[in-house]
C-alpha atoms as a PDB file:
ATOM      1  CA  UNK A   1      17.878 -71.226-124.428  1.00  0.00           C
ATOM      2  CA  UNK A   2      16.975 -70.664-128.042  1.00  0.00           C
ATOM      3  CA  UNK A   3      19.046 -73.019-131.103  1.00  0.00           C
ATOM      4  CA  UNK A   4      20.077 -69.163-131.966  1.00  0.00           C
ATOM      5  CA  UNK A   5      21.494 -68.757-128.802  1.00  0.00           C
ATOM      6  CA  UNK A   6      23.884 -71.656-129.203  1.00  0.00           C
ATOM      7  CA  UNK A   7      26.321 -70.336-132.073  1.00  0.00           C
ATOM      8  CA  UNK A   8      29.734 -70.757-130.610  1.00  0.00           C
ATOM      9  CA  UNK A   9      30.384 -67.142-131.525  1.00  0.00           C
ATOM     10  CA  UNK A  10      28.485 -66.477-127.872  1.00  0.00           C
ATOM     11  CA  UNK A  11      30.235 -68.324-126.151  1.00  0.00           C
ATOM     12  CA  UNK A  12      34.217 -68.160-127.570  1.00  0.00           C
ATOM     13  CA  UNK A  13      36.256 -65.184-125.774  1.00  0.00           C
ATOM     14  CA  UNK A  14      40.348 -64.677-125.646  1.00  0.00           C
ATOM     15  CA  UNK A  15      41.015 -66.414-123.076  1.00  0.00           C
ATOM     16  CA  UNK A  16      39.582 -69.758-124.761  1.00  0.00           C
ATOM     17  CA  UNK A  17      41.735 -69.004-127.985  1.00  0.00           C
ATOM     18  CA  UNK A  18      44.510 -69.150-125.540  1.00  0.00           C
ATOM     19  CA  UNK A  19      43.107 -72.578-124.018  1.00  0.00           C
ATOM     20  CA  UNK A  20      42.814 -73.910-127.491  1.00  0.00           C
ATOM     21  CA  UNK A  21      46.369 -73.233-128.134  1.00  0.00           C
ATOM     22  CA  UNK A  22      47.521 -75.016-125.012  1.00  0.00           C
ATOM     23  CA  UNK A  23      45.303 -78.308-126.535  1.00  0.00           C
ATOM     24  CA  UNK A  24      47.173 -77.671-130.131  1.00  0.00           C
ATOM     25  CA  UNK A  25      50.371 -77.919-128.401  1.00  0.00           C
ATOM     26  CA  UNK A  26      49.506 -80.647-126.641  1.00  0.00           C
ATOM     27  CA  UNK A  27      48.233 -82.349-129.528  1.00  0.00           C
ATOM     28  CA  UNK A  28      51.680 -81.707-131.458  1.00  0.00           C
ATOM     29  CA  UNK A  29      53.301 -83.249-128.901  1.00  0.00           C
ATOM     30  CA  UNK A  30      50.981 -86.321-128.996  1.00  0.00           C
ATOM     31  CA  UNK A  31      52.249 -86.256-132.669  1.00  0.00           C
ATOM     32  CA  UNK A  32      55.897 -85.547-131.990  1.00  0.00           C
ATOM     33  CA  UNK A  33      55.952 -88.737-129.706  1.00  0.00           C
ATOM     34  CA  UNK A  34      54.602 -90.901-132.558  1.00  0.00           C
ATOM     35  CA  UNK A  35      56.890 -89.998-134.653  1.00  0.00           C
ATOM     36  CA  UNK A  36      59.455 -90.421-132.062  1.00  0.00           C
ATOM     37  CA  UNK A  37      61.034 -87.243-131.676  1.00  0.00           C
ATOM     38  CA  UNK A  38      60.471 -86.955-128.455  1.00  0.00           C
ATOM     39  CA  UNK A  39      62.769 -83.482-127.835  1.00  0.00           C
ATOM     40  CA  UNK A  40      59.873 -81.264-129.846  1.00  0.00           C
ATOM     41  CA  UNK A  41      57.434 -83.904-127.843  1.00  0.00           C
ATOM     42  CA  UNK A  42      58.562 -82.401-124.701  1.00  0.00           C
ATOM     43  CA  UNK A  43      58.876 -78.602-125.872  1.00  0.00           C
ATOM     44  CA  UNK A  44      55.300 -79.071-126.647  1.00  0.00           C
ATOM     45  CA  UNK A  45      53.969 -79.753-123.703  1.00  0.00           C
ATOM     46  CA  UNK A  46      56.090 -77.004-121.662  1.00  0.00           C
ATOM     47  CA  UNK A  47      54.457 -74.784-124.337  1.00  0.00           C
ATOM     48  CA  UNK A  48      51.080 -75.808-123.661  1.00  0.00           C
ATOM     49  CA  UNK A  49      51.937 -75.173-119.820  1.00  0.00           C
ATOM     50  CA  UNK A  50      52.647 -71.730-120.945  1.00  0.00           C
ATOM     51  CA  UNK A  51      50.211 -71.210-122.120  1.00  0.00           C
ATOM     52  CA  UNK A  52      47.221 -72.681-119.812  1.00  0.00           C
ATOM     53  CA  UNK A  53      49.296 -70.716-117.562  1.00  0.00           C
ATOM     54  CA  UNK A  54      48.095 -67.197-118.390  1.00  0.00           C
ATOM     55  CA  UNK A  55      44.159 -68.133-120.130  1.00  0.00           C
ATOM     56  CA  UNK A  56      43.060 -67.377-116.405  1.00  0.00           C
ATOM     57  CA  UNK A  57      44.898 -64.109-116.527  1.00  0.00           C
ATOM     58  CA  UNK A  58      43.562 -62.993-119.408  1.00  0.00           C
ATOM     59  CA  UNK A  59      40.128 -64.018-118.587  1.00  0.00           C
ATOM     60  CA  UNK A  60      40.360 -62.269-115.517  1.00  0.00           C
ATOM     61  CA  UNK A  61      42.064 -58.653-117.221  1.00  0.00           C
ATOM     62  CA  UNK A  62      38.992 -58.456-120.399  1.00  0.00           C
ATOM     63  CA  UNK A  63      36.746 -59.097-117.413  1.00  0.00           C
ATOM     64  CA  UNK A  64      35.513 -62.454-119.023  1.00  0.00           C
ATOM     65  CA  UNK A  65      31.685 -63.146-118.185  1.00  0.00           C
ATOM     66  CA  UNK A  66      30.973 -67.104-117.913  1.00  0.00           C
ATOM     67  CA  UNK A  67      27.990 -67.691-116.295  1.00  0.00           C
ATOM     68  CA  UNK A  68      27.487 -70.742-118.007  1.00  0.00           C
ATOM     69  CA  UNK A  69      30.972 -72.638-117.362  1.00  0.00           C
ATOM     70  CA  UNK A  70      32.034 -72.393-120.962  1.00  0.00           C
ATOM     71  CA  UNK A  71      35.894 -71.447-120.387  1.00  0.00           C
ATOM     72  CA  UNK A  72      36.121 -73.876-117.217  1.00  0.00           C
ATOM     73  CA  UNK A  73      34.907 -76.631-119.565  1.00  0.00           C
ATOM     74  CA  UNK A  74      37.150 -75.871-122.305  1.00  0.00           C
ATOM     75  CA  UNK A  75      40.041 -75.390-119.833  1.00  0.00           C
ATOM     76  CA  UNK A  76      39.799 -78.796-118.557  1.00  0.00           C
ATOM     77  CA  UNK A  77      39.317 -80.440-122.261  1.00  0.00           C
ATOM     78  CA  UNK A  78      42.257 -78.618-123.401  1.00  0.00           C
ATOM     79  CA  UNK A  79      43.881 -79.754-120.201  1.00  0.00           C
ATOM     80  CA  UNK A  80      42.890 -83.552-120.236  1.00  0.00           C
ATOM     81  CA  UNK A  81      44.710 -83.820-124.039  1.00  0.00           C
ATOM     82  CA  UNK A  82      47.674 -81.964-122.922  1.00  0.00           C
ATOM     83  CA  UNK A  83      48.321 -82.653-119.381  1.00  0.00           C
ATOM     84  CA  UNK A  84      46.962 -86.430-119.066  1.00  0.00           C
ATOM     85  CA  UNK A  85      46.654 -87.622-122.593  1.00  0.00           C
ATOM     86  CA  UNK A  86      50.162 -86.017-124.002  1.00  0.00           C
ATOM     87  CA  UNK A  87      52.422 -87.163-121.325  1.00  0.00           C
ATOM     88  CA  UNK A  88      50.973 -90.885-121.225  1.00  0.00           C
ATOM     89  CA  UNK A  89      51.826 -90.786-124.847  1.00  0.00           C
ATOM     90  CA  UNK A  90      54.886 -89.342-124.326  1.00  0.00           C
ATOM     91  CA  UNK A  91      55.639 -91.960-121.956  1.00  0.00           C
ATOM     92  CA  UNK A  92      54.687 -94.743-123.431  1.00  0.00           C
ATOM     93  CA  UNK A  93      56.341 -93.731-126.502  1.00  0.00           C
ATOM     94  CA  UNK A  94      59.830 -92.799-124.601  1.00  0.00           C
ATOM     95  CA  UNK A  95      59.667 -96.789-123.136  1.00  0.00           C
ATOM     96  CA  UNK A  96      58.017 -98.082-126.709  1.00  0.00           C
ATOM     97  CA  UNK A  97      61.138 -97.845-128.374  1.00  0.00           C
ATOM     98  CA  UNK A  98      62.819-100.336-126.368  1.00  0.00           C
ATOM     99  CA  UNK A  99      62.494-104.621-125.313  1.00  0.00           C
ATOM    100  CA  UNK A 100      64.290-103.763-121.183  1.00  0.00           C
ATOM    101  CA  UNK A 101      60.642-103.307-120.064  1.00  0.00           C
ATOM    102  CA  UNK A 102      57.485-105.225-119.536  1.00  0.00           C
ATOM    103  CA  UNK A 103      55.113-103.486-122.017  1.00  0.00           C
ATOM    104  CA  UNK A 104      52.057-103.987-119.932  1.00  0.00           C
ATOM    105  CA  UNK A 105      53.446-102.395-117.216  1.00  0.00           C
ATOM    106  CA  UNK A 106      54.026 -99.069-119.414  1.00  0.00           C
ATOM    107  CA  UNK A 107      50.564 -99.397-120.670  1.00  0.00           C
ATOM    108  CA  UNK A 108      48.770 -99.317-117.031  1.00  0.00           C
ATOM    109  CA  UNK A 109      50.818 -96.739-115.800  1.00  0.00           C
ATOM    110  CA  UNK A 110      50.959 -94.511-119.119  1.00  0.00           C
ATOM    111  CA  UNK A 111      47.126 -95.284-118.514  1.00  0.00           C
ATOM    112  CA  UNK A 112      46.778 -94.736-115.165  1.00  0.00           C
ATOM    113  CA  UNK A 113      48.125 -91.197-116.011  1.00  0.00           C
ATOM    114  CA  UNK A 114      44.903 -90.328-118.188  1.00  0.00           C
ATOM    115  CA  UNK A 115      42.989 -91.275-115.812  1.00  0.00           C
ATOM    116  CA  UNK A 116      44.265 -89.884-112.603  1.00  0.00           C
ATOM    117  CA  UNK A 117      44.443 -86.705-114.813  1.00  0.00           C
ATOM    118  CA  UNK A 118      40.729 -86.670-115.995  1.00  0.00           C
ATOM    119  CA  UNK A 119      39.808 -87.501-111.961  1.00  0.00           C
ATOM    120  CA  UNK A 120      41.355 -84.738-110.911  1.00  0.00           C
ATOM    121  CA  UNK A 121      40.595 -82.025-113.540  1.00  0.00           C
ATOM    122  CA  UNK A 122      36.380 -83.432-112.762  1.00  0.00           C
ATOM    123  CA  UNK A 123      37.008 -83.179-109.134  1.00  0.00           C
ATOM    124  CA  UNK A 124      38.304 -79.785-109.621  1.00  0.00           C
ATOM    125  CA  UNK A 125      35.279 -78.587-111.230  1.00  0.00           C
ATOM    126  CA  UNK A 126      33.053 -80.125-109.133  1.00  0.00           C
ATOM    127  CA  UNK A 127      34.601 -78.511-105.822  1.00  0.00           C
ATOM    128  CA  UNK A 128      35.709 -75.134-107.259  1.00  0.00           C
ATOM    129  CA  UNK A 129      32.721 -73.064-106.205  1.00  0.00           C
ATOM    130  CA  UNK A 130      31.923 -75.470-103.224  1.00  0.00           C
ATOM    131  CA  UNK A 131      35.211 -75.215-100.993  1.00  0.00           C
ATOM    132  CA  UNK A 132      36.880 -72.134 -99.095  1.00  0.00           C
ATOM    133  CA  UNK A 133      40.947 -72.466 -99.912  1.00  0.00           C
ATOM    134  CA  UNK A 134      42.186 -70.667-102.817  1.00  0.00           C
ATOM    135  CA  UNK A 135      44.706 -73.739-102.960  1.00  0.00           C
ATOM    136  CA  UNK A 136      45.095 -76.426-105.264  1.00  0.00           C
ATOM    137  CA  UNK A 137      44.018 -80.181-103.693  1.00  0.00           C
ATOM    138  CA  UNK A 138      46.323 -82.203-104.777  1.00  0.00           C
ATOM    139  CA  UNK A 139      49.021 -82.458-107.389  1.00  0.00           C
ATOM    140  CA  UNK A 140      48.391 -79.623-110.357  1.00  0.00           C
ATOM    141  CA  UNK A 141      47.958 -81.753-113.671  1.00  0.00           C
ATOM    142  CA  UNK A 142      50.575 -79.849-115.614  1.00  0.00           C
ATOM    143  CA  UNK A 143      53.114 -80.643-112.918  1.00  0.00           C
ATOM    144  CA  UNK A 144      53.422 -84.236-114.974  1.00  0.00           C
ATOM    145  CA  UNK A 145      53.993 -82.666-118.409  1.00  0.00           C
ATOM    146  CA  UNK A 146      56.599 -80.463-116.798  1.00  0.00           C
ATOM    147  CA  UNK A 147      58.485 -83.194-114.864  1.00  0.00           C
ATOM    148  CA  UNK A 148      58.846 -85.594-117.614  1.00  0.00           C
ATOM    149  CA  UNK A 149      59.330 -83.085-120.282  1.00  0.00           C
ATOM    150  CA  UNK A 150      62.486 -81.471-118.308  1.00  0.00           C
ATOM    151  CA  UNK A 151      63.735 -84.486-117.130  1.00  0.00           C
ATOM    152  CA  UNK A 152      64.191 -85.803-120.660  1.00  0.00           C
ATOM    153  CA  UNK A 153      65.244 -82.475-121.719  1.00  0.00           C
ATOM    154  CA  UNK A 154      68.201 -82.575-119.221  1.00  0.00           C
ATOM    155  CA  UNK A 155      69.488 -85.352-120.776  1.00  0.00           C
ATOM    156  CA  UNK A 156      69.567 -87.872-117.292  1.00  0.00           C
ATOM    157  CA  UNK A 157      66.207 -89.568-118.625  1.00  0.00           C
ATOM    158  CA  UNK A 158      65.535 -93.064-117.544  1.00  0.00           C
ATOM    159  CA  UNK A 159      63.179 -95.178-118.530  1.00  0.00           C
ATOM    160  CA  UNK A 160      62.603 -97.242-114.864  1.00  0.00           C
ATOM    161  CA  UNK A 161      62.901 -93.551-113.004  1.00  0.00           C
ATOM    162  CA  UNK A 162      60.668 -92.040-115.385  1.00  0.00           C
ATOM    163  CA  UNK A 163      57.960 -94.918-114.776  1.00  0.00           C
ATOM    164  CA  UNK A 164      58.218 -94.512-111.196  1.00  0.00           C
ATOM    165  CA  UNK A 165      57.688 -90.844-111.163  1.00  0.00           C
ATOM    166  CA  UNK A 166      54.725 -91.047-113.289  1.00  0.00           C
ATOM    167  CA  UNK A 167      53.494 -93.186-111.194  1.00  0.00           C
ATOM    168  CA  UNK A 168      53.872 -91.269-107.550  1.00  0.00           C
ATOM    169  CA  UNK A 169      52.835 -87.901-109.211  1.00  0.00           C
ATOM    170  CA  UNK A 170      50.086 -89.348-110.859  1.00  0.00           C
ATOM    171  CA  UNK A 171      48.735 -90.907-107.200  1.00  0.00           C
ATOM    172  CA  UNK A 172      49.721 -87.300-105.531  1.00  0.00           C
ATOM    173  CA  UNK A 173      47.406 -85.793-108.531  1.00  0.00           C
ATOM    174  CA  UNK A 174      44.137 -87.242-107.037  1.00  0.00           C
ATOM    175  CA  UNK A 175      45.334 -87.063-103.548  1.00  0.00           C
ATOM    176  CA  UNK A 176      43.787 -84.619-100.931  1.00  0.00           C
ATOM    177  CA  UNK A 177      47.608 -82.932-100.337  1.00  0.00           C
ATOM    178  CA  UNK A 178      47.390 -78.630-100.272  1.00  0.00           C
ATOM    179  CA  UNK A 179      49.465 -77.440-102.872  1.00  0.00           C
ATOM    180  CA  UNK A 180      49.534 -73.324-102.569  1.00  0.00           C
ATOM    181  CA  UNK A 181      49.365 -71.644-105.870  1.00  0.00           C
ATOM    182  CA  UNK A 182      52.567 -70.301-107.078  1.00  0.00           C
ATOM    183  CA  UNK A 183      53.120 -67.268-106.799  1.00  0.00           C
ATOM    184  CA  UNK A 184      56.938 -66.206-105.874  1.00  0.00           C
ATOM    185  CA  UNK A 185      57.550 -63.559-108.499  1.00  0.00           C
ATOM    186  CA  UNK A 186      61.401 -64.122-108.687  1.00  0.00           C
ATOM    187  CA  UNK A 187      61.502 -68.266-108.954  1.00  0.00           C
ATOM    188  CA  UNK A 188      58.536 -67.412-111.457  1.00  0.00           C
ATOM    189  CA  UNK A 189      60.971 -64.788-113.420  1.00  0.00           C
ATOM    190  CA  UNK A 190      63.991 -66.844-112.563  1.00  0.00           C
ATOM    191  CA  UNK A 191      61.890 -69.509-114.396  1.00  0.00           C
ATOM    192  CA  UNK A 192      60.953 -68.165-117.872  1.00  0.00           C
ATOM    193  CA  UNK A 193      63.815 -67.040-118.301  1.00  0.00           C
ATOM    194  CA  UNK A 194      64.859 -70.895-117.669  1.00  0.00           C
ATOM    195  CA  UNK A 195      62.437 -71.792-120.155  1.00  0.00           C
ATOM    196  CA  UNK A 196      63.364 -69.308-123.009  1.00  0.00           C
ATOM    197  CA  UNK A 197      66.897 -70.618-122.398  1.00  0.00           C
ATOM    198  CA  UNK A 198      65.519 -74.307-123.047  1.00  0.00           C
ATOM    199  CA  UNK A 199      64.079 -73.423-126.523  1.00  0.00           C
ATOM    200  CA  UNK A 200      66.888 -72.113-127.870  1.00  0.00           C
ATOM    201  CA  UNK A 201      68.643 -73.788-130.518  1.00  0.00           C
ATOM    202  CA  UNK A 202      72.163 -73.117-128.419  1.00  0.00           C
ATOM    203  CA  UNK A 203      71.803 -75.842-125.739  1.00  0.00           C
ATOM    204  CA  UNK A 204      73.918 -74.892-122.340  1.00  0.00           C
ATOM    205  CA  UNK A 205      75.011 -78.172-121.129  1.00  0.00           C
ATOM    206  CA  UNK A 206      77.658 -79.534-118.702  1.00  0.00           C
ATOM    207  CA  UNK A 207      78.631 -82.800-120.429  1.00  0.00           C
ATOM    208  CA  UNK A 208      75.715 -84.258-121.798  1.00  0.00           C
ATOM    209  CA  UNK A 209      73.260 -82.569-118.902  1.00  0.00           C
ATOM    210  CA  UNK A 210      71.313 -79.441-120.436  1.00  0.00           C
ATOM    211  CA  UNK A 211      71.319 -77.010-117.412  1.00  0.00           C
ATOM    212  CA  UNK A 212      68.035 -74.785-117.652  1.00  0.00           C
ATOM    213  CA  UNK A 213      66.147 -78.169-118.111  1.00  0.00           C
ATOM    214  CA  UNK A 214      67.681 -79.675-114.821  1.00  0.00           C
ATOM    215  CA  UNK A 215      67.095 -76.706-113.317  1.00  0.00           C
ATOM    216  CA  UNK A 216      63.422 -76.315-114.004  1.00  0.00           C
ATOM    217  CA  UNK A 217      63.584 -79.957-113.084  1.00  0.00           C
ATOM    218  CA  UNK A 218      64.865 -79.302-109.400  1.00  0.00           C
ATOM    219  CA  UNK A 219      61.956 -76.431-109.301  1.00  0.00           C
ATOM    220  CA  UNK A 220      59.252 -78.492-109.570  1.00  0.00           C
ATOM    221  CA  UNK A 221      60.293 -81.635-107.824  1.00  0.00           C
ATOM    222  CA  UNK A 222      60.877 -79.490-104.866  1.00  0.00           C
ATOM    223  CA  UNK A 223      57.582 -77.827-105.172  1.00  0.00           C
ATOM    224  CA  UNK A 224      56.265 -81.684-105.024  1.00  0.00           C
ATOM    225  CA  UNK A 225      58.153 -82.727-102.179  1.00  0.00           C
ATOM    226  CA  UNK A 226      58.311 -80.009-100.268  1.00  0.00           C
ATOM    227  CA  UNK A 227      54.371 -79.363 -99.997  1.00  0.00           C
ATOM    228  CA  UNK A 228      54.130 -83.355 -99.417  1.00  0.00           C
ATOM    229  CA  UNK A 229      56.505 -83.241 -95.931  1.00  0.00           C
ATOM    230  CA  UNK A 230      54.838 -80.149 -95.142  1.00  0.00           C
ATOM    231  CA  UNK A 231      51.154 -81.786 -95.691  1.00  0.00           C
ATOM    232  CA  UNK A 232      52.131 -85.140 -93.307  1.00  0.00           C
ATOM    233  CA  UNK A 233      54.089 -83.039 -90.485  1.00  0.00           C
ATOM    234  CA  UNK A 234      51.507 -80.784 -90.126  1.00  0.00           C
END
């Protein structure tokens, strides 16, 4: 390969744009939690789901040619800031803001979130073209950013809970459990519709408890558990 070769120009396409925007949200969420507003934190990172979401699908529909890995690499970067790096912030920062809990322990597991999340996105690659199911091995990463960002959307967030969920996910993330790739259209419809209900400056709650957040909530924890029985009695 010539220097020439190398502009990024040659290698950039749509559907990378798209998986740059998924890292920019996920960066403005890193931000958000900083600054301790951890609401637009969590909005972030279901926007940066939304969009890593559909970079495949576009990549797939302008008939994207990578024989050199480019958009898998910049997939998983975009995905490691995001989906490992933005909710261990997020975490830490949620906890951070209060004395009730042994820092350390909120360090290692915000931690041990970036790195389950990098082992899995690198095992990922390295398997992709190697193995026969169509399936995801273990945990998807974005599952994390979704469960803590609608759990503190829906207004029942707690700190000890939220620790311990990070913490099972995260172990589920780099285990060798078969979770099928989602594809029921109607949850899926039922969902963004869920999700443009979430972002809108109305909130529908019952009490204090915002309803499309729980909801989304109860999706994907069942989508956890439910592939997790099915993986032992099986």
């Amino acid at each position: 390969m010539k220097i020439e070769d190398t502009n990024i120009r040659k290698f950039i396409a749509i559907s990378d744009v798209i998986s740059l925007l998924n890292m920019t949200c996920g960066f403005l969420s890193i931000l958000s939690s900083i600054n301790h507003n951890f609401e637009l934190a969590a909005l972030f990172m279901i926007f940066a789901i939304m969009f890593d979401s559909v970079d495949g699908w576009v990549a797939r529909k302008t008939n994207r040619q990578d024989a050199l890995g480019f958009g898998k690499n910049i997939d998983s970067l975009s995905d490691a800031i995001s989906f490992g790096l933005s909710p261990a912030i997020f975490l830490y920062s949620t906890i951070n803001t209060t004395s009730t809990i042994i820092q350390p322990i909120v360090i290692l597991i915000s931690l041990f979130i970036v790195i389950c999340g990098v082992l899995r996105l690198t095992r990922y690659n390295v398997i992709a073209d190697k193995i026969e199911t169509k399936d995801f091995i273990g945990f998807p990463i974005p599952g994390i950013a979704f469960i803590l960002a609608t759990y503190y959307l829906s207004g029942l967030y707690d700190m000890h809970i939220a620790l311990i969920l990070s913490l099972i996910v995260s172990l589920i993330m780099i285990s060798t459990v078969i979770y099928p790739k989602f594809d029921n259209i109607p949850v899926l419809a039922i969902s963004v519709i869920l999700i443009f209900l979430l972002i809108l400056p109305i909130k529908i709650t019952i009490l204090t408890i915002n309803i499309p957040a729980l909801l989304l909530l109860i999706f994907c924890l069942y989508y956890l558990i439910i592939n997790l029985i099915k993986n032992y009695i099986s």
